[in-house]
N, C-alpha and C. Protein backbone atom coordinates (compact mmCIF):
# COMPACT_ATOMS: atom_id res chain seq x y z
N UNK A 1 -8.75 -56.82 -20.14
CA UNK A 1 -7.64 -56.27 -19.41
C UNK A 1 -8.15 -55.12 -18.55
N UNK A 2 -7.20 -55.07 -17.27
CA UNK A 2 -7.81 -53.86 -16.35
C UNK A 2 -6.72 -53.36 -15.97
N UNK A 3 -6.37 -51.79 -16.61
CA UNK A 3 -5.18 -51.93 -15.80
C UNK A 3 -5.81 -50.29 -14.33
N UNK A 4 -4.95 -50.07 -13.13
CA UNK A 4 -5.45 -48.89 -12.23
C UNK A 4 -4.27 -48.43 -12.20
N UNK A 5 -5.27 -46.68 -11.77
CA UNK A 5 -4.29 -45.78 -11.84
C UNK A 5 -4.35 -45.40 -10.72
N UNK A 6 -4.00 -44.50 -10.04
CA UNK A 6 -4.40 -43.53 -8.31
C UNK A 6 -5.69 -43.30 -8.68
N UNK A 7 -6.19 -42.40 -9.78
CA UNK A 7 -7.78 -42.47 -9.68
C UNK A 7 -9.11 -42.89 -10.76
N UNK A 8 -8.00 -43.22 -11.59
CA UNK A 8 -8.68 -44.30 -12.77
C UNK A 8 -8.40 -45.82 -12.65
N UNK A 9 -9.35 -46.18 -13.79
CA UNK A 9 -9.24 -47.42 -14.08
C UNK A 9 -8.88 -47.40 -15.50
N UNK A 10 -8.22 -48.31 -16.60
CA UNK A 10 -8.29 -48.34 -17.90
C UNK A 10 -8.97 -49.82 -18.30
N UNK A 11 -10.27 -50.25 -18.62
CA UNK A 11 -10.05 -51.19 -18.95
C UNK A 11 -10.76 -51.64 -20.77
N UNK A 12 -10.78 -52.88 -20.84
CA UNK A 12 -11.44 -53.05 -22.62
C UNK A 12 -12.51 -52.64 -22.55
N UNK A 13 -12.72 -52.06 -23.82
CA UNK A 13 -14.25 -50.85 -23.89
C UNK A 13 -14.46 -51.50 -24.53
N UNK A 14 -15.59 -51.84 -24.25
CA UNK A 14 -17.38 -53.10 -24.83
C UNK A 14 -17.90 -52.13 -25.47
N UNK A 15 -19.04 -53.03 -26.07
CA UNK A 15 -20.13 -52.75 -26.92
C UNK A 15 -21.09 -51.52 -26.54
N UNK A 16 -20.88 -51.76 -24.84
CA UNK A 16 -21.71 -50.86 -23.98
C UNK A 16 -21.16 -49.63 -23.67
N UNK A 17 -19.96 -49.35 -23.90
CA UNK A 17 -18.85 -47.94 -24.12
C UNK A 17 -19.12 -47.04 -25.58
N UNK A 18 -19.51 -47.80 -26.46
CA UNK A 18 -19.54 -47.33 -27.59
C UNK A 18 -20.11 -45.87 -28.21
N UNK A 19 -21.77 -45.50 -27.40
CA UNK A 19 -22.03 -44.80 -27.57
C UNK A 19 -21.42 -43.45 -26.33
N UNK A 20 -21.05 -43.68 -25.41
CA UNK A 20 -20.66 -42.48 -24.53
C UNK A 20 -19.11 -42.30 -25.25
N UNK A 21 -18.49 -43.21 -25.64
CA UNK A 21 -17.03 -42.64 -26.47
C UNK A 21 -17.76 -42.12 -27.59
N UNK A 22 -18.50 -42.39 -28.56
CA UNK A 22 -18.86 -41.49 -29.50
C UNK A 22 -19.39 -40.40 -29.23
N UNK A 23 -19.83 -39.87 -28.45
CA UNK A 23 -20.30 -38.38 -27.87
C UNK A 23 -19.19 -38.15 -27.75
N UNK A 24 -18.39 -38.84 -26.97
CA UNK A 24 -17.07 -38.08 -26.37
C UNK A 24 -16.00 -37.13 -27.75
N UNK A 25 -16.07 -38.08 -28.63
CA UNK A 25 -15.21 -38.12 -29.92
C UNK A 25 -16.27 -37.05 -30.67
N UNK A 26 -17.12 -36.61 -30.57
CA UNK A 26 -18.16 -35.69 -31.52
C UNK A 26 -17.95 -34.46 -30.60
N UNK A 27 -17.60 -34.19 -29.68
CA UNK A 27 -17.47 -32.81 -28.92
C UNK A 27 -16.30 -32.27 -29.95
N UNK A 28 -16.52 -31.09 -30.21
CA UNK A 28 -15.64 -30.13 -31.34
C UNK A 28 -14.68 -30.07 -30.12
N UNK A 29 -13.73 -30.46 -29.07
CA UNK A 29 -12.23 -30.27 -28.75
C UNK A 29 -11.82 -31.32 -29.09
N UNK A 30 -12.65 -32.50 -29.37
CA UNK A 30 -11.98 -34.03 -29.60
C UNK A 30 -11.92 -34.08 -30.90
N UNK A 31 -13.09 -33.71 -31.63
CA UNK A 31 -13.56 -33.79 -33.16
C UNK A 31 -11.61 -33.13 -33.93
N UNK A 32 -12.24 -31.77 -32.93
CA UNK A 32 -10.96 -31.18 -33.76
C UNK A 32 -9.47 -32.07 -34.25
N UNK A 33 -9.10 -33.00 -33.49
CA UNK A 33 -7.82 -33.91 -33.46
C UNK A 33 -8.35 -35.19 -34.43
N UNK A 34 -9.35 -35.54 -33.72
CA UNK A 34 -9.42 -37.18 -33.96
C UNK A 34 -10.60 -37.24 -34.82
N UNK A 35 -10.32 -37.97 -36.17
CA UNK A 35 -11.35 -38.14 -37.21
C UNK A 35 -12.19 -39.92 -37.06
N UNK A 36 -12.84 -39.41 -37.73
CA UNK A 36 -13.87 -40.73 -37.40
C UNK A 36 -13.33 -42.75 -37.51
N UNK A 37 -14.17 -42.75 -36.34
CA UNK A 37 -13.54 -44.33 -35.79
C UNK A 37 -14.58 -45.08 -36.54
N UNK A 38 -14.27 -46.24 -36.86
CA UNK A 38 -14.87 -47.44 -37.39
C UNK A 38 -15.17 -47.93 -36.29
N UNK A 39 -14.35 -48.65 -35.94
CA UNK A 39 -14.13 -49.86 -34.66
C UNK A 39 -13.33 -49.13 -33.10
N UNK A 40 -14.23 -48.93 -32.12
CA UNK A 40 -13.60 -49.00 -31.03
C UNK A 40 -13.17 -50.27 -30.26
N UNK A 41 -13.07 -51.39 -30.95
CA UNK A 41 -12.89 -52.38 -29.84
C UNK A 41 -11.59 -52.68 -29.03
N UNK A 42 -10.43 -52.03 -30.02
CA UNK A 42 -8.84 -52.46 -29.72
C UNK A 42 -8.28 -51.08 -28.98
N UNK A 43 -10.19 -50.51 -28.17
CA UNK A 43 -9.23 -49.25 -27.18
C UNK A 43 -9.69 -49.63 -25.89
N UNK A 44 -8.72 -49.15 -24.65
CA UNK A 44 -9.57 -49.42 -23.60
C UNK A 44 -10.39 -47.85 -22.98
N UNK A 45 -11.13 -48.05 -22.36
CA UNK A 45 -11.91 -47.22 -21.85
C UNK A 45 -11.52 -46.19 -20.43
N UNK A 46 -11.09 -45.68 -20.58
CA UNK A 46 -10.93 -44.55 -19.37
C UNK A 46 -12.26 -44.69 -18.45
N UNK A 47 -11.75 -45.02 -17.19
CA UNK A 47 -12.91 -44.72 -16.13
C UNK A 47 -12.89 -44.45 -15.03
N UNK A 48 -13.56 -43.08 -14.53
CA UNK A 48 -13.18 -42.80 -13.11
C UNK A 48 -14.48 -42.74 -12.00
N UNK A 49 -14.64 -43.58 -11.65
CA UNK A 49 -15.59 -43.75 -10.40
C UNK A 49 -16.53 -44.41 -11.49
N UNK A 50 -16.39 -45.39 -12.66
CA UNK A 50 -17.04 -45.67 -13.02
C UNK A 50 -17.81 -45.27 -14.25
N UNK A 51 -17.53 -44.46 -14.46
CA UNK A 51 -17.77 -43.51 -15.54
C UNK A 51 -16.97 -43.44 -16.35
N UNK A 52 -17.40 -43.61 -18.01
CA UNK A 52 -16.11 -43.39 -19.00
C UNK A 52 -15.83 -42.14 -19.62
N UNK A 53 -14.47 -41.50 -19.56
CA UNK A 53 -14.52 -40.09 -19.53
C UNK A 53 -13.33 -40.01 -20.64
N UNK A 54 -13.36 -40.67 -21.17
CA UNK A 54 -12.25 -41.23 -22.83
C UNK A 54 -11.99 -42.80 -23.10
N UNK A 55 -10.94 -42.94 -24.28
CA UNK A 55 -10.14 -43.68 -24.26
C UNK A 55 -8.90 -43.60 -24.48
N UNK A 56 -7.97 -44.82 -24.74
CA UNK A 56 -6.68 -44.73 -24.65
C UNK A 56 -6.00 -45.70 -25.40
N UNK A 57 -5.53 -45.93 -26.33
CA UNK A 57 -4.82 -47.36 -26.99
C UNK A 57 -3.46 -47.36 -26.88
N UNK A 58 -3.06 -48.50 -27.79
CA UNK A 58 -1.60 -48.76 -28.11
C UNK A 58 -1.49 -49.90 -29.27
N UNK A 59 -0.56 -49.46 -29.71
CA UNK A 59 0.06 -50.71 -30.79
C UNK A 59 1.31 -50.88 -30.83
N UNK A 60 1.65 -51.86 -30.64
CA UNK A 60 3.22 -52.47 -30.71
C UNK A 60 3.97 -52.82 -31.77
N UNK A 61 5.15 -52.61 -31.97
CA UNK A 61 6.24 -53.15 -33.11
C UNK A 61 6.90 -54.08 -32.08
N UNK A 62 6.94 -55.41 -32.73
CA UNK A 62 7.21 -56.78 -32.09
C UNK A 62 8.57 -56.94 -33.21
N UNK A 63 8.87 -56.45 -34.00
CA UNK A 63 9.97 -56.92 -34.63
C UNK A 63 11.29 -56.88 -33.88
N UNK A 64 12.01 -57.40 -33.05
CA UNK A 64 13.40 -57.91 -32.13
C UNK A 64 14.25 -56.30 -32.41
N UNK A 65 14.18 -55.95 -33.53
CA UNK A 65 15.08 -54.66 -33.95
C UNK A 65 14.43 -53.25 -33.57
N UNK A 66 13.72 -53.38 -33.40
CA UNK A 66 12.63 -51.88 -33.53
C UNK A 66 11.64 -52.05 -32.04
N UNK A 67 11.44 -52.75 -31.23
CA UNK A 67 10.48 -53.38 -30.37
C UNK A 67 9.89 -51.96 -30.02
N UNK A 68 8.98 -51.33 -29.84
CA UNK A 68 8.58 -50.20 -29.03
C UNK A 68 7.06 -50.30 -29.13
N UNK A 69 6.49 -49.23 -29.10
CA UNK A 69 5.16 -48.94 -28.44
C UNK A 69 4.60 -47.74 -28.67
N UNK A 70 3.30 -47.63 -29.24
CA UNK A 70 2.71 -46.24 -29.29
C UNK A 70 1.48 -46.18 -28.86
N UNK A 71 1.19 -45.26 -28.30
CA UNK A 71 0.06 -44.52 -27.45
C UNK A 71 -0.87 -43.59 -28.08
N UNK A 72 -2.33 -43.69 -27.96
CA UNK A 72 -3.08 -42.83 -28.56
C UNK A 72 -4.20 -42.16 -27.49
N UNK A 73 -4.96 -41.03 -27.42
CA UNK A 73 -5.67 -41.04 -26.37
C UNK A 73 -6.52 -39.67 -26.87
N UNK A 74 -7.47 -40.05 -26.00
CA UNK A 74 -8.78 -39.02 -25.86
C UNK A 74 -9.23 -38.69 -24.62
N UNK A 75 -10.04 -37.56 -24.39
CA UNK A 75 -10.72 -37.80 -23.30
C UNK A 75 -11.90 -36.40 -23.60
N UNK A 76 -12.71 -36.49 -22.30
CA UNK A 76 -14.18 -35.89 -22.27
C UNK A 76 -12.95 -34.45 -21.94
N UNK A 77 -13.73 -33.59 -23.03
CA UNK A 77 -13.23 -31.94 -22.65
C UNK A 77 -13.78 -31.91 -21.23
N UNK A 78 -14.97 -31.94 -20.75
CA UNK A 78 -14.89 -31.82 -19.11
C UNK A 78 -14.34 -32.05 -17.93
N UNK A 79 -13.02 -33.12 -18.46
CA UNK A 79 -11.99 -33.81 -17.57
C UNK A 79 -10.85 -33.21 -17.71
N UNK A 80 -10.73 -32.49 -18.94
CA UNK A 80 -9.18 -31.94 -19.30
C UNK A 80 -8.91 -30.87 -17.70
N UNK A 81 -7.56 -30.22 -18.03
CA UNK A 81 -7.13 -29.74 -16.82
C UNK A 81 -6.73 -30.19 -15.50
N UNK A 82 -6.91 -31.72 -15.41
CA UNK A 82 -7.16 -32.04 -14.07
C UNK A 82 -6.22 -33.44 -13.69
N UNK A 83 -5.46 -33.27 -14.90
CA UNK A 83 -4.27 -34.56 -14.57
C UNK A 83 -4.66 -35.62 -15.43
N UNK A 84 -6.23 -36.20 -15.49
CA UNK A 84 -6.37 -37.65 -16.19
C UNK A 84 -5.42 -38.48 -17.21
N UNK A 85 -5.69 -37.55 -18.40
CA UNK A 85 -5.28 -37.83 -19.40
C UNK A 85 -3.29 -38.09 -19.07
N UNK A 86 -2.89 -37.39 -18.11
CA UNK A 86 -1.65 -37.67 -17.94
C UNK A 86 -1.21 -39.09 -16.76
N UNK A 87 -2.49 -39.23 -16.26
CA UNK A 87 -2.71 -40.54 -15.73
C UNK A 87 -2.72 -42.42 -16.67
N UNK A 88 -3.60 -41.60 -17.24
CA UNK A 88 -4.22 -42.65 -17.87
C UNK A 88 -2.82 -42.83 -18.76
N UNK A 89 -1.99 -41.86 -19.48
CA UNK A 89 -0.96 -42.39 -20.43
C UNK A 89 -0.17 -43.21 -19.60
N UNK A 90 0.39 -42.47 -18.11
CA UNK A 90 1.44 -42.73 -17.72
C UNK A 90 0.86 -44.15 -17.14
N UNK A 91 -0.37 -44.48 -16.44
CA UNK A 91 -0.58 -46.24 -16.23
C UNK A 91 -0.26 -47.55 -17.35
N UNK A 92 -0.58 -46.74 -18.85
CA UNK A 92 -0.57 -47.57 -19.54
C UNK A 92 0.79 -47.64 -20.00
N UNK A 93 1.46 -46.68 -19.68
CA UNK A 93 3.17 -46.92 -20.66
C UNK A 93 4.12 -47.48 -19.40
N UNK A 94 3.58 -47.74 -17.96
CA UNK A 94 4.09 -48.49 -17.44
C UNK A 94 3.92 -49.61 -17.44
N UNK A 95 2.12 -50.04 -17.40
CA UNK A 95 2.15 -51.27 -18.16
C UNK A 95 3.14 -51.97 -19.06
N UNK A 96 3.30 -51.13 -20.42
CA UNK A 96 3.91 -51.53 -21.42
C UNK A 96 5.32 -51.75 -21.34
N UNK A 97 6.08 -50.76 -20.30
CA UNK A 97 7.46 -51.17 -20.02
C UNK A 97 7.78 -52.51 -19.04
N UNK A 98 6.58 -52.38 -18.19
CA UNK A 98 6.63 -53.34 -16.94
C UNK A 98 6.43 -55.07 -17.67
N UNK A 99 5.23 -54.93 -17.84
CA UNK A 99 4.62 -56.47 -18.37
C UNK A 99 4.80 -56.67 -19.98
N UNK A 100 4.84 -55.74 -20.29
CA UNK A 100 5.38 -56.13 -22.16
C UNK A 100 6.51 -55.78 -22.72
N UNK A 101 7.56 -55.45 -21.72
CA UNK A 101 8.90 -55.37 -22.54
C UNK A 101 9.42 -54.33 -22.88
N UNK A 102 8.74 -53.09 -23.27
CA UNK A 102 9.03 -52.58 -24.27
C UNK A 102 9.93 -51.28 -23.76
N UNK A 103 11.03 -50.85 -24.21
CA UNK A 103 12.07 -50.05 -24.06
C UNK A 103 11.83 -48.69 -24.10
N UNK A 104 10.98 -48.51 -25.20
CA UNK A 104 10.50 -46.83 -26.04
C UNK A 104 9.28 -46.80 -26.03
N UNK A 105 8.56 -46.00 -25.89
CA UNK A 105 7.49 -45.31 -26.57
C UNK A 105 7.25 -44.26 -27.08
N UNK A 106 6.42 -43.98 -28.14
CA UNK A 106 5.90 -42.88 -28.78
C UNK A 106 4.64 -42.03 -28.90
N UNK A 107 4.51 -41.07 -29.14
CA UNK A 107 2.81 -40.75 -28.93
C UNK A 107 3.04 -39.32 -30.09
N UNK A 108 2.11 -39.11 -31.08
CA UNK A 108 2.41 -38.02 -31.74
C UNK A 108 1.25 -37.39 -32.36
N UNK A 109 0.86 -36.56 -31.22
CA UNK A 109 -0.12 -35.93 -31.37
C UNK A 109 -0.24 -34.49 -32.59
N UNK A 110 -0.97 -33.70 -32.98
CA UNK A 110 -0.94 -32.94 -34.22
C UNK A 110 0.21 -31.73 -33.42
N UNK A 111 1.33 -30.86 -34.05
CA UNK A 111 2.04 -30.22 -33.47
C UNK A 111 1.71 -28.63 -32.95
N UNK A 112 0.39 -28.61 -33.61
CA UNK A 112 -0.41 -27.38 -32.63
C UNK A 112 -1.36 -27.35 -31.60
N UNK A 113 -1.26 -28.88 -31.03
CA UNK A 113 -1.77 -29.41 -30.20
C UNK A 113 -1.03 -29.32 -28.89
N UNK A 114 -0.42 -27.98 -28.44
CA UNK A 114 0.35 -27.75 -27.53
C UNK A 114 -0.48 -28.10 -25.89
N UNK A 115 -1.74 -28.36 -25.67
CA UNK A 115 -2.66 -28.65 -24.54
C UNK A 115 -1.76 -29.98 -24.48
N UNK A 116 -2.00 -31.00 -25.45
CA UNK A 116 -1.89 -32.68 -25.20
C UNK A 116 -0.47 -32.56 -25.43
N UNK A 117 0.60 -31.54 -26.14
CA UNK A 117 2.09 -32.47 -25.63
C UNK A 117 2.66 -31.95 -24.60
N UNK A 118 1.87 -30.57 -23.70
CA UNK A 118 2.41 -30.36 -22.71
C UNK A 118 2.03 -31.14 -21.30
N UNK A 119 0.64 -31.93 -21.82
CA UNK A 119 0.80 -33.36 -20.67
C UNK A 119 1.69 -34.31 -20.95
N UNK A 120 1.89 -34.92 -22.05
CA UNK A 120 2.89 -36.08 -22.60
C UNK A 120 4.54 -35.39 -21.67
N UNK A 121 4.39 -34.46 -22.21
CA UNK A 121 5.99 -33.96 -21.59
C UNK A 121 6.15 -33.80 -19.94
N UNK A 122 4.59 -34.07 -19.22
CA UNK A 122 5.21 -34.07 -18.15
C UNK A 122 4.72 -35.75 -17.44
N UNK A 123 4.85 -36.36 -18.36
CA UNK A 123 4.54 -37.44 -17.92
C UNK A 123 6.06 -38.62 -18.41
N UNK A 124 6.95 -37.34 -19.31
CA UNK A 124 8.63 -38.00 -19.42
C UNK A 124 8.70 -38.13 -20.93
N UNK A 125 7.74 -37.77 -21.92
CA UNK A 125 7.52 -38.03 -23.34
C UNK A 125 9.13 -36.70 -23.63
N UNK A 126 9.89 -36.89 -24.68
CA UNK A 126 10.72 -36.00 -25.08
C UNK A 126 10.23 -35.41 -26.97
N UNK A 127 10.07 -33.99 -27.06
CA UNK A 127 9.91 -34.02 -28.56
C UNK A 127 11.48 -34.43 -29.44
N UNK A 128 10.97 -35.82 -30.13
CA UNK A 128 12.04 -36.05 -31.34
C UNK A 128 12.00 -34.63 -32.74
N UNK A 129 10.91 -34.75 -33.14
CA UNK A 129 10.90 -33.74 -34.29
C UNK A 129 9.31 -33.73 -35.22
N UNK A 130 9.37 -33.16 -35.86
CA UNK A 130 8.39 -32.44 -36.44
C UNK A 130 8.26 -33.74 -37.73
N UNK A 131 7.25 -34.32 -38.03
CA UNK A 131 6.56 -35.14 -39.02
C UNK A 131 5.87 -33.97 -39.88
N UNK A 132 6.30 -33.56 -41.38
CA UNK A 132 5.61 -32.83 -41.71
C UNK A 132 4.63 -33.56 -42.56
N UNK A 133 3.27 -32.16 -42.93
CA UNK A 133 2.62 -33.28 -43.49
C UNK A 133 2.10 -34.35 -42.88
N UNK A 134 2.01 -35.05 -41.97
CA UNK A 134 1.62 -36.15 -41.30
C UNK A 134 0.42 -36.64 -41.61
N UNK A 135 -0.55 -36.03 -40.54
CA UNK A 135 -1.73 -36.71 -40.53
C UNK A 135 -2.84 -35.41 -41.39
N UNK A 136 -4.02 -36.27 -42.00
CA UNK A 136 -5.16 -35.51 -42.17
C UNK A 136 -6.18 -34.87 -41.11
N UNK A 137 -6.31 -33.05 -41.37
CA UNK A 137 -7.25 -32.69 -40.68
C UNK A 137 -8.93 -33.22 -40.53
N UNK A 138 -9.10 -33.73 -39.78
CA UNK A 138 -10.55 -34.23 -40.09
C UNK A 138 -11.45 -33.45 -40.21
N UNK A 139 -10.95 -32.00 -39.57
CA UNK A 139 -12.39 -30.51 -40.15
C UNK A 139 -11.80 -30.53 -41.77
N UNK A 140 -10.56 -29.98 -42.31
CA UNK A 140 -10.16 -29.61 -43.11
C UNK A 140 -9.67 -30.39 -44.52
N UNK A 141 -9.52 -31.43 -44.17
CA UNK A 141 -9.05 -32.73 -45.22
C UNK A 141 -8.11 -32.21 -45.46
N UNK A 142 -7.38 -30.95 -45.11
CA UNK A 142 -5.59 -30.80 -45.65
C UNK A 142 -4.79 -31.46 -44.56
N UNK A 143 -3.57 -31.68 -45.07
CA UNK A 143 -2.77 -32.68 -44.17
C UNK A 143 -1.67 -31.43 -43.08
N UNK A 144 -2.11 -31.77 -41.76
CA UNK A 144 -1.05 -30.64 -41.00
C UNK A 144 0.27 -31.63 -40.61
N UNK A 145 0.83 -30.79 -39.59
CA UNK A 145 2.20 -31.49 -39.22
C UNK A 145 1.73 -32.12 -37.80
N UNK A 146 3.02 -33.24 -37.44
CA UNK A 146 2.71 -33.71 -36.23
C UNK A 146 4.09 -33.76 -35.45
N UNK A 147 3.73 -33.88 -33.87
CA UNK A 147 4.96 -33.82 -33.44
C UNK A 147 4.85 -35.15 -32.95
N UNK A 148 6.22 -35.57 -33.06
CA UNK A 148 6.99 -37.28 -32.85
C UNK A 148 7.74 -36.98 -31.51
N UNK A 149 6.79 -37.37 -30.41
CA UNK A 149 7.76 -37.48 -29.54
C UNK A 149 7.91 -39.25 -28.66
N UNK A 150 9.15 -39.42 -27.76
CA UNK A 150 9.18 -40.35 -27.65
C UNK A 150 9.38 -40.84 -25.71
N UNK A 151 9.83 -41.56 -25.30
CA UNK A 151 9.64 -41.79 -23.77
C UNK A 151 10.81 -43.00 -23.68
N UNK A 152 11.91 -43.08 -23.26
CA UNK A 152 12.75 -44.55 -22.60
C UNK A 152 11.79 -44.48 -20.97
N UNK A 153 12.33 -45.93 -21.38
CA UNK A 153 11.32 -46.81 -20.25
C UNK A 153 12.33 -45.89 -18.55
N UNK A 154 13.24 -45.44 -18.58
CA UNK A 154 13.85 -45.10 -17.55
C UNK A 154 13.44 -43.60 -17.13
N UNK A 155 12.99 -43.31 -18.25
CA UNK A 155 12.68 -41.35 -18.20
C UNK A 155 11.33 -41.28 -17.51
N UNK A 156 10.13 -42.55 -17.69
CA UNK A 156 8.80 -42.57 -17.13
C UNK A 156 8.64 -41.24 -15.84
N UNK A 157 7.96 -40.40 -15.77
CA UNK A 157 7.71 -40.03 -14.43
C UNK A 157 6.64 -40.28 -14.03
């Protein structure tokens, strides 16, 4: 899959992505969020001029009652500041409304992670509420809170 943005590309990250996303994911601003990957194969690769400068996934609830969509993402601390990461979400959650249906999305990044939900929020994400407890710190192994926020396919900006 390939999907473009104004100045990215997103597409499936190969075998040959593997090691520049693992640097990417070992830099202590990424480390700090995101704990260790097994398998990158079910992410696609952020790329701008060719160069991979994160990634980005999703997983779907296909059940007729619940149908929606969630979003996960990274990127190279050297890119932050500069829009990407609010690119790269907003290509792929149009994707997901456009060609796959889907009504809602979600993305719920750790809730002191005020850098990444103040891109989500300007890309149309709304905070639902506070997940306490949520996810495990991967420096700390204690479990912090996360914030649940969500996106209708009409709010997209």
């Amino acid at each position: 899959m390939e999907l473009r943005g104004t100045r990215l590309i997103l597409r499936d990250a190969g075998p040959e992505d593997e090691g520049r996303l693992r640097e990417i994911l070992a830099t202590p601003q990424v480390k700090r969020w995101w704990g260790p990957i097994d398998d990158l194969g079910d992410m696609l690769a952020i790329t701008v001029d060719g160069e991979v400068v994160g990634a980005i996934q999703y997983d779907e609830v296909d059940d007729p009652m619940y149908r929606s969509a969630g979003i996960d993402i990274f990127l190279d601390p050297a890119w932050h500041g500069r829009g990407f990461g609010q690119e790269a979400v907003r290509t792929l959650a149009r994707w997901l409304i456009d060609e796959r249906g889907h009504h809602r999305l979600t993305i719920d990044p750790a809730a002191t992670n005020e850098t990444a939900i103040r891109a989500y929020e300007k890309v149309g994400f709304r905070r639902v509420g506070i997940m306490r407890a949520y996810e495990r710190d991967p420096a700390t192994g204690e479990f912090h809170d996360g914030l649940l926020l969500d996106l209708l396919a009409e709010e997209l900006n």
